[in-house]
N, C-alpha and C. Protein backbone atom coordinates (compact mmCIF):
# COMPACT_ATOMS: atom_id res chain seq x y z
N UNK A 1 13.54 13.09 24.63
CA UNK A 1 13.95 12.61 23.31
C UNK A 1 15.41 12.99 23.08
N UNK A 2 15.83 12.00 22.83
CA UNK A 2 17.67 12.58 22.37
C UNK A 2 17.51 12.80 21.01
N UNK A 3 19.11 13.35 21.10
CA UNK A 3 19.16 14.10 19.58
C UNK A 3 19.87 12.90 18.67
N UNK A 4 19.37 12.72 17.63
CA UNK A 4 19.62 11.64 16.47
C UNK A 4 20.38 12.29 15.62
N UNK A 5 21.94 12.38 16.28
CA UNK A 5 23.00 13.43 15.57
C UNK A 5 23.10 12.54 13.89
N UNK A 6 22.71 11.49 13.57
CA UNK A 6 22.78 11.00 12.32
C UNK A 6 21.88 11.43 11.57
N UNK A 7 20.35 11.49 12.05
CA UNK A 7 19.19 12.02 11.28
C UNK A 7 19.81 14.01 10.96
N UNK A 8 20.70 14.30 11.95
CA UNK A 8 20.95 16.07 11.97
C UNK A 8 21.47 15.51 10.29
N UNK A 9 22.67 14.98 9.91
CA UNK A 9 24.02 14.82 9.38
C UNK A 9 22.65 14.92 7.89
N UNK A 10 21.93 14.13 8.17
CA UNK A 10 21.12 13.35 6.85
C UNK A 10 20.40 14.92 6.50
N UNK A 11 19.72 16.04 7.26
CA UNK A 11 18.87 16.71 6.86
C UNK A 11 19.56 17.94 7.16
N UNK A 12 20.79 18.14 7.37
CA UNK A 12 21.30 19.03 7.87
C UNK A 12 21.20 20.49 7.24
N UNK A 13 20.47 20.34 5.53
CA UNK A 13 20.05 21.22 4.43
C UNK A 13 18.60 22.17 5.24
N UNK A 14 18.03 21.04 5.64
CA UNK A 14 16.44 21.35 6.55
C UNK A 14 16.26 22.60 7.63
N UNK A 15 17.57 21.37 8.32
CA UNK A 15 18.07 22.30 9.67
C UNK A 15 18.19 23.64 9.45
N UNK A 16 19.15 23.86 8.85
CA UNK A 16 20.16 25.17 8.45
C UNK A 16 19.07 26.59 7.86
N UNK A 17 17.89 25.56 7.32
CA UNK A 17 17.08 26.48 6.70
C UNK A 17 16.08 27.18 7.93
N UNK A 18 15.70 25.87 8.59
CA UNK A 18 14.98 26.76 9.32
C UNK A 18 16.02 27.41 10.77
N UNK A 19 16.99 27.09 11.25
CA UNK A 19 18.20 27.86 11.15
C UNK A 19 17.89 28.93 10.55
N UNK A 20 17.76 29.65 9.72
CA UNK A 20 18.46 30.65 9.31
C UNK A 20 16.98 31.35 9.22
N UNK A 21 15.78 30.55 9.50
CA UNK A 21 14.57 31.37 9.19
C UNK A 21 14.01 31.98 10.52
N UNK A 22 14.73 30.80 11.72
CA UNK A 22 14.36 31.22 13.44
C UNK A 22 15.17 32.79 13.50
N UNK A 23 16.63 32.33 12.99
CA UNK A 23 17.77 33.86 12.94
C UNK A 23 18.02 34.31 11.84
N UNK A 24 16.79 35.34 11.62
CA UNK A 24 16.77 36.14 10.63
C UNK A 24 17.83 36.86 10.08
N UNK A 25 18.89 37.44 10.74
CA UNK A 25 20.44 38.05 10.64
C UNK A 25 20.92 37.30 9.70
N UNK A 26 20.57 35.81 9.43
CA UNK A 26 21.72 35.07 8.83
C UNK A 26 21.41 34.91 7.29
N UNK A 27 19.52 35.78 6.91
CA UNK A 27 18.87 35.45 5.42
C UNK A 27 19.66 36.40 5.06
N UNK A 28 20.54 37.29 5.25
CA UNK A 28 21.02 38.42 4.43
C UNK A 28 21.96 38.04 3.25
N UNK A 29 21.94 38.00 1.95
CA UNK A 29 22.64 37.67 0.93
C UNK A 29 23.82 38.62 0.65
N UNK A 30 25.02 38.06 0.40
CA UNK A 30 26.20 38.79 -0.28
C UNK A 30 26.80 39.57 1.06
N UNK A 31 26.31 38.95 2.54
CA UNK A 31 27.77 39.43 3.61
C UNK A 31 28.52 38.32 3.85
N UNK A 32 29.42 38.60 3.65
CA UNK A 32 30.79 37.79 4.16
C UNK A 32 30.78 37.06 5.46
N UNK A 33 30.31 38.29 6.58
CA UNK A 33 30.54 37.66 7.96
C UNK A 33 29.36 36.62 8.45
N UNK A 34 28.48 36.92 7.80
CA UNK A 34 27.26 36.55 7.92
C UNK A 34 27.23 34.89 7.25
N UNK A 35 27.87 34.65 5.80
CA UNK A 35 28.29 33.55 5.26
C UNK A 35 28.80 32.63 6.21
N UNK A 36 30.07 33.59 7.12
CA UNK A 36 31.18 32.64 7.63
C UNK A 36 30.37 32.29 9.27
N UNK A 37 29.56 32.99 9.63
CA UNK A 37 28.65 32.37 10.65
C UNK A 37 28.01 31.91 10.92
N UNK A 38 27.67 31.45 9.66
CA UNK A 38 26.53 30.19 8.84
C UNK A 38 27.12 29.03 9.18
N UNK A 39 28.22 29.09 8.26
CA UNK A 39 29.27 27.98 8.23
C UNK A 39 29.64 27.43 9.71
N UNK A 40 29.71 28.48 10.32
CA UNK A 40 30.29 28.16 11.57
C UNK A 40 28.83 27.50 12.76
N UNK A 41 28.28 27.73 12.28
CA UNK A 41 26.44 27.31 13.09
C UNK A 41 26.57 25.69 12.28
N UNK A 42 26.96 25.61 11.26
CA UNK A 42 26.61 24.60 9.91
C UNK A 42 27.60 23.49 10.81
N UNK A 43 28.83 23.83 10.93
CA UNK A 43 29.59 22.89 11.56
C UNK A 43 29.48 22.33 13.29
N UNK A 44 29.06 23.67 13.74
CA UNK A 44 28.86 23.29 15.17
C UNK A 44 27.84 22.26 15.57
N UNK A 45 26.65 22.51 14.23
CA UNK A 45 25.49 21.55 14.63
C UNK A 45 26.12 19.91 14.20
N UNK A 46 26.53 20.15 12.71
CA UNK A 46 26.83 18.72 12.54
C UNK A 46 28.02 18.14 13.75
N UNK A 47 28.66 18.81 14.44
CA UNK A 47 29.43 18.22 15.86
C UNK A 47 28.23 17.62 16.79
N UNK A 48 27.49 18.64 17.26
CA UNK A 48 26.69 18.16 18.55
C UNK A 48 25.37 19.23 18.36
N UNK A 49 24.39 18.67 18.14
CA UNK A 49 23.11 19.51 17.88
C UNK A 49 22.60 19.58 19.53
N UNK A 50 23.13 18.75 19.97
CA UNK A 50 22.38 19.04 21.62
C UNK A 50 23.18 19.59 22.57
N UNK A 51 23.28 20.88 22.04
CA UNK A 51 23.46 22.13 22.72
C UNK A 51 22.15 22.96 22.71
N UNK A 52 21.91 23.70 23.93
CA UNK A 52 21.10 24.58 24.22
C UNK A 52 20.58 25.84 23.04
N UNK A 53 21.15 25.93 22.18
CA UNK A 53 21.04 26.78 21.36
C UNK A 53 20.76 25.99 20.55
N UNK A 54 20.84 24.60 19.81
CA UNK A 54 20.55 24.08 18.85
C UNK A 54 19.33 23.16 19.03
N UNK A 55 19.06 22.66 19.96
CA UNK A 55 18.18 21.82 20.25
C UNK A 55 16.55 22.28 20.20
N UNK A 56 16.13 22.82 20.20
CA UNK A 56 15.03 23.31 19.56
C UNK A 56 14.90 23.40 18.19
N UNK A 57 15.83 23.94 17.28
CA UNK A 57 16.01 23.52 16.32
C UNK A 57 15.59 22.34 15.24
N UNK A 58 16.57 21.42 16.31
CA UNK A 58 15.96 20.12 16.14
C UNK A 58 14.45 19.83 16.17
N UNK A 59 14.10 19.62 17.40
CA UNK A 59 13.24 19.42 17.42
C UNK A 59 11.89 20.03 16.51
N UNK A 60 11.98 21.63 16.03
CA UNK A 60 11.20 22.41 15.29
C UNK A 60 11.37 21.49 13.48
N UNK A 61 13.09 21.30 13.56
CA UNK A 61 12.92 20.41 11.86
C UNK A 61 12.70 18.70 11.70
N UNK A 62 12.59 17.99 12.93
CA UNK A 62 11.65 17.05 13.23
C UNK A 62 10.48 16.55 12.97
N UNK A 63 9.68 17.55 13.69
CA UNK A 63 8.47 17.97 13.48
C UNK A 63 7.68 18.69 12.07
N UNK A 64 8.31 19.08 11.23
CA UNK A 64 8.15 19.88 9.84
C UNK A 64 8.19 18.68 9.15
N UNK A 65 9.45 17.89 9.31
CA UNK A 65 10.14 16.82 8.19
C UNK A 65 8.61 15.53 8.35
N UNK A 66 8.44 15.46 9.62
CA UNK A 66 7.57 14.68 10.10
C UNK A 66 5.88 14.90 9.71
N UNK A 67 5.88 16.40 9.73
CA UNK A 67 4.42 16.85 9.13
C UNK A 67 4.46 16.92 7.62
N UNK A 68 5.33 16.79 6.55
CA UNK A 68 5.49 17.26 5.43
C UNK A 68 5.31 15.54 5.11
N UNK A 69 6.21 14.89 5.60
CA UNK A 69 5.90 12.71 5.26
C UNK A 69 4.26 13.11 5.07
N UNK A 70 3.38 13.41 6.42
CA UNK A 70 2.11 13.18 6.45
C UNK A 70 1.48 13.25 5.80
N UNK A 71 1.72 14.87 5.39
CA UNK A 71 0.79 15.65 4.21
C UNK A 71 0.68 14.62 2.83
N UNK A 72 2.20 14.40 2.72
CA UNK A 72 2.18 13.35 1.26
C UNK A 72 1.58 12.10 1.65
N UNK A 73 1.62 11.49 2.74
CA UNK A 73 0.95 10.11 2.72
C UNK A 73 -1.00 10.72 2.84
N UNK A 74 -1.34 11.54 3.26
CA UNK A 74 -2.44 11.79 3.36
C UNK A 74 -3.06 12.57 1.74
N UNK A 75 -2.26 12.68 1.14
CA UNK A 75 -2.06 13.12 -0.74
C UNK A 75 -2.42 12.06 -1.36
N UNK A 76 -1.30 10.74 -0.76
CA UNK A 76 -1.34 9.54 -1.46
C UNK A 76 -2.48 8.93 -1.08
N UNK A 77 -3.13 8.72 0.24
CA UNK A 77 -4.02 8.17 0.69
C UNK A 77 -5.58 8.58 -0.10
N UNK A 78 -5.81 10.27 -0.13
CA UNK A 78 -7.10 10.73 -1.11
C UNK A 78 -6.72 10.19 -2.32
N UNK A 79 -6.00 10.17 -3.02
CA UNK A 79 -5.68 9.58 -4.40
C UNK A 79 -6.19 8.51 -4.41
N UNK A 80 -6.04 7.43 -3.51
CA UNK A 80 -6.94 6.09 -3.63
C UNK A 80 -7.56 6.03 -3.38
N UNK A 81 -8.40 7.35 -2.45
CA UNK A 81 -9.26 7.15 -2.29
C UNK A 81 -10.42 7.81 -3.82
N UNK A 82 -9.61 8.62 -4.02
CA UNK A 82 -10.19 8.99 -5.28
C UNK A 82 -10.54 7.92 -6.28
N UNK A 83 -9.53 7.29 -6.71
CA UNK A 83 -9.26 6.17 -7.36
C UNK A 83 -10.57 4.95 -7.24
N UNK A 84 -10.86 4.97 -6.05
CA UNK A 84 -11.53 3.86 -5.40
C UNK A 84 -13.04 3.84 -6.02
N UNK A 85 -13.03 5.06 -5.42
CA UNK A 85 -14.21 5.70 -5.58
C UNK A 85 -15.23 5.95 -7.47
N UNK A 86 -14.02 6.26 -8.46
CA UNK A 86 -14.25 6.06 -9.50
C UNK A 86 -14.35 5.03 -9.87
N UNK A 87 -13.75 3.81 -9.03
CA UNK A 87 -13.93 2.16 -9.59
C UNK A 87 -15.41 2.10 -8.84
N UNK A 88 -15.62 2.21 -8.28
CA UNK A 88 -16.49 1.66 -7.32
C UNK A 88 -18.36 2.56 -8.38
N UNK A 89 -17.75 3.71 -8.86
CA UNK A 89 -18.85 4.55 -9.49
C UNK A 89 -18.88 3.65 -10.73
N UNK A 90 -17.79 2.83 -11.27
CA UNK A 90 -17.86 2.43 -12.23
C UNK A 90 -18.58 1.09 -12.16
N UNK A 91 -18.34 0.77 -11.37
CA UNK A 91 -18.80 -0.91 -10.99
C UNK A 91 -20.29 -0.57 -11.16
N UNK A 92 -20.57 0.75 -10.25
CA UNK A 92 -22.17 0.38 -10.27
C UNK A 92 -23.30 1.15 -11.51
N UNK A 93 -22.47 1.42 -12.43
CA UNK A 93 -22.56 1.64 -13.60
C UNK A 93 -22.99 0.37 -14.88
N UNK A 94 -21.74 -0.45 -14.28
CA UNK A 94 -21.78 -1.94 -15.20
C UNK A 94 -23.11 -2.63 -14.34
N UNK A 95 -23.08 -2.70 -13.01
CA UNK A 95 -24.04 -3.28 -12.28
C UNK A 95 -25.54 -2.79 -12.51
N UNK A 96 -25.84 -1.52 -12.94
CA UNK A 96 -26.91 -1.47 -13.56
C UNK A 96 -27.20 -1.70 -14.75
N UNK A 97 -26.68 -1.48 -15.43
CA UNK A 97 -26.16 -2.37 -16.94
C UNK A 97 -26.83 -3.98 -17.24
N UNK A 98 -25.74 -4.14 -16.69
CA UNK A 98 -25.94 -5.31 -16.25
C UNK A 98 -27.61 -6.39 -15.84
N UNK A 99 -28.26 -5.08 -15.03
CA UNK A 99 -29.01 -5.64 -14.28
C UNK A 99 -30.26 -4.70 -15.25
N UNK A 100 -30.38 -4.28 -16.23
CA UNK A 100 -31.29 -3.85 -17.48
C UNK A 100 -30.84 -4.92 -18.33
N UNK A 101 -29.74 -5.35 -18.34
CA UNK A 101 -29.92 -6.59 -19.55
C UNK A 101 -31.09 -8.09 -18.82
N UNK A 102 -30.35 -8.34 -17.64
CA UNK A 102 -30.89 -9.19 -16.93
C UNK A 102 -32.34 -9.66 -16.78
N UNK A 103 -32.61 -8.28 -16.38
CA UNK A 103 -34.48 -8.45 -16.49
C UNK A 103 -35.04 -8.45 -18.18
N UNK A 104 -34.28 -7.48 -19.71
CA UNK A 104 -34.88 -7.85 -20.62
C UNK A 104 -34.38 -9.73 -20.96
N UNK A 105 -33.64 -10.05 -20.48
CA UNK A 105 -33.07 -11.56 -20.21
C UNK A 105 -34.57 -12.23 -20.21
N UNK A 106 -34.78 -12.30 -18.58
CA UNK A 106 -36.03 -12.60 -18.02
C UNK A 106 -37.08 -12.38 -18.60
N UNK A 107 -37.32 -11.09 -19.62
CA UNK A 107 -38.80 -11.07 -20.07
C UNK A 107 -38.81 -11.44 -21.50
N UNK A 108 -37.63 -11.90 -21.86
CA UNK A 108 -37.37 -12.45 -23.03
C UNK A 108 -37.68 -14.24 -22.77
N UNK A 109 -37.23 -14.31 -22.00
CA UNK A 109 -37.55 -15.69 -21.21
C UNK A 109 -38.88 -16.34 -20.99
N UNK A 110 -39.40 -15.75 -20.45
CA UNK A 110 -41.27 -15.67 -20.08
C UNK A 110 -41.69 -15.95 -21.35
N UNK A 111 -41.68 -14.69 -22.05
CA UNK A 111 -42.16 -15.32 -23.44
C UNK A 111 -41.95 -15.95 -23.94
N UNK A 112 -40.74 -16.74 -24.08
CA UNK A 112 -40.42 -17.76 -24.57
C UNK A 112 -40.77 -19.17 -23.77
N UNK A 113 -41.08 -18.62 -23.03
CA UNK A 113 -41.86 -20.05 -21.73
C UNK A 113 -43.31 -20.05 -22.43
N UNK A 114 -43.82 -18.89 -22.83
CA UNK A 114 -45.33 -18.63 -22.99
C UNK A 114 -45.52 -19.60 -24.12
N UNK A 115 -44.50 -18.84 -25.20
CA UNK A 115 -44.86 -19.52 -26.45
C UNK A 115 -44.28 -21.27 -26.45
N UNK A 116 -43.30 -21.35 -25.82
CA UNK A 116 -43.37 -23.09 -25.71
C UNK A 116 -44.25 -23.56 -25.24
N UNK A 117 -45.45 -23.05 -24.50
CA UNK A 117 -46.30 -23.74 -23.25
C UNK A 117 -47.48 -23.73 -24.93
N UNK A 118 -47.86 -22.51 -25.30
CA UNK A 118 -48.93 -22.69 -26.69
C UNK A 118 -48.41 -23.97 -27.38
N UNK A 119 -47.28 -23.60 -27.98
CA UNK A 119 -46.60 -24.42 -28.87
C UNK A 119 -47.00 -26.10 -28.58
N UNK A 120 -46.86 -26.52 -27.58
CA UNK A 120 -46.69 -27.69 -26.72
C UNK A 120 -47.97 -27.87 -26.69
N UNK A 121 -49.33 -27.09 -26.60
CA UNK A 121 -50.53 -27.18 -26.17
C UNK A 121 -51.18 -27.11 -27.70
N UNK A 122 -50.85 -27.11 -28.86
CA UNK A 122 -51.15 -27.64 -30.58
C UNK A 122 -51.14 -28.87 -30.79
């Protein structure tokens, strides 16, 4: 896999983080040298991330950026499925409904067949 020095440029916030979480030396807040070797990691990558030292990197914030899309499409995906599922509980809610009116329909019907059939037979 080559390195997609444009995708580095685009997430280069990502990088840097987990950067700085692989080389722990660099979480230290309020050193100077430590700032300016950030900076200096910060620029070297946005030059050429496929160097031996950076390239894992890559590949480690790839893979994160790539599992984190998932998680949300698999978020979005239960949601409809959630969604679905309450239509679908609902449907068969109306569908029994529905289908208690239907039959007093029908036995409203009958009798009314009954009594036209007397009626008719006067």
């Amino acid at each position: 896999m080559n390195i997609d020095q444009n995708w580095v440029e685009e997430n280069i916030d990502e990088i840097m983080r987990i950067f700085c979480k692989i080389n722990s030396q660099f979480n230290v807040k309020d050193n100077e040298s430590h700032r300016v070797a950030k900076s200096r990691h910060k620029k070297k990558i946005l030059e050429d991330m496929d160097k031996i030292a950076y390239r894992p990197i890559y590949y480690i914030a790839r893979r994160e950026k790539e599992h984190i899309e998932m998680k949300h499409e698999m978020k979005e995906l239960r949601d409809e499925i959630d969604e679905l599922e309450d239509i679908n509980h609902a449907n068969a809610e109306n569908l029994k409904i529905y289908k208690e009116k239907s039959c007093k329909l029908e036995i409203e019907n009958r009798e009314l067949k009954k009594r036209i059939e007397e009626l008719e037979k006067i």
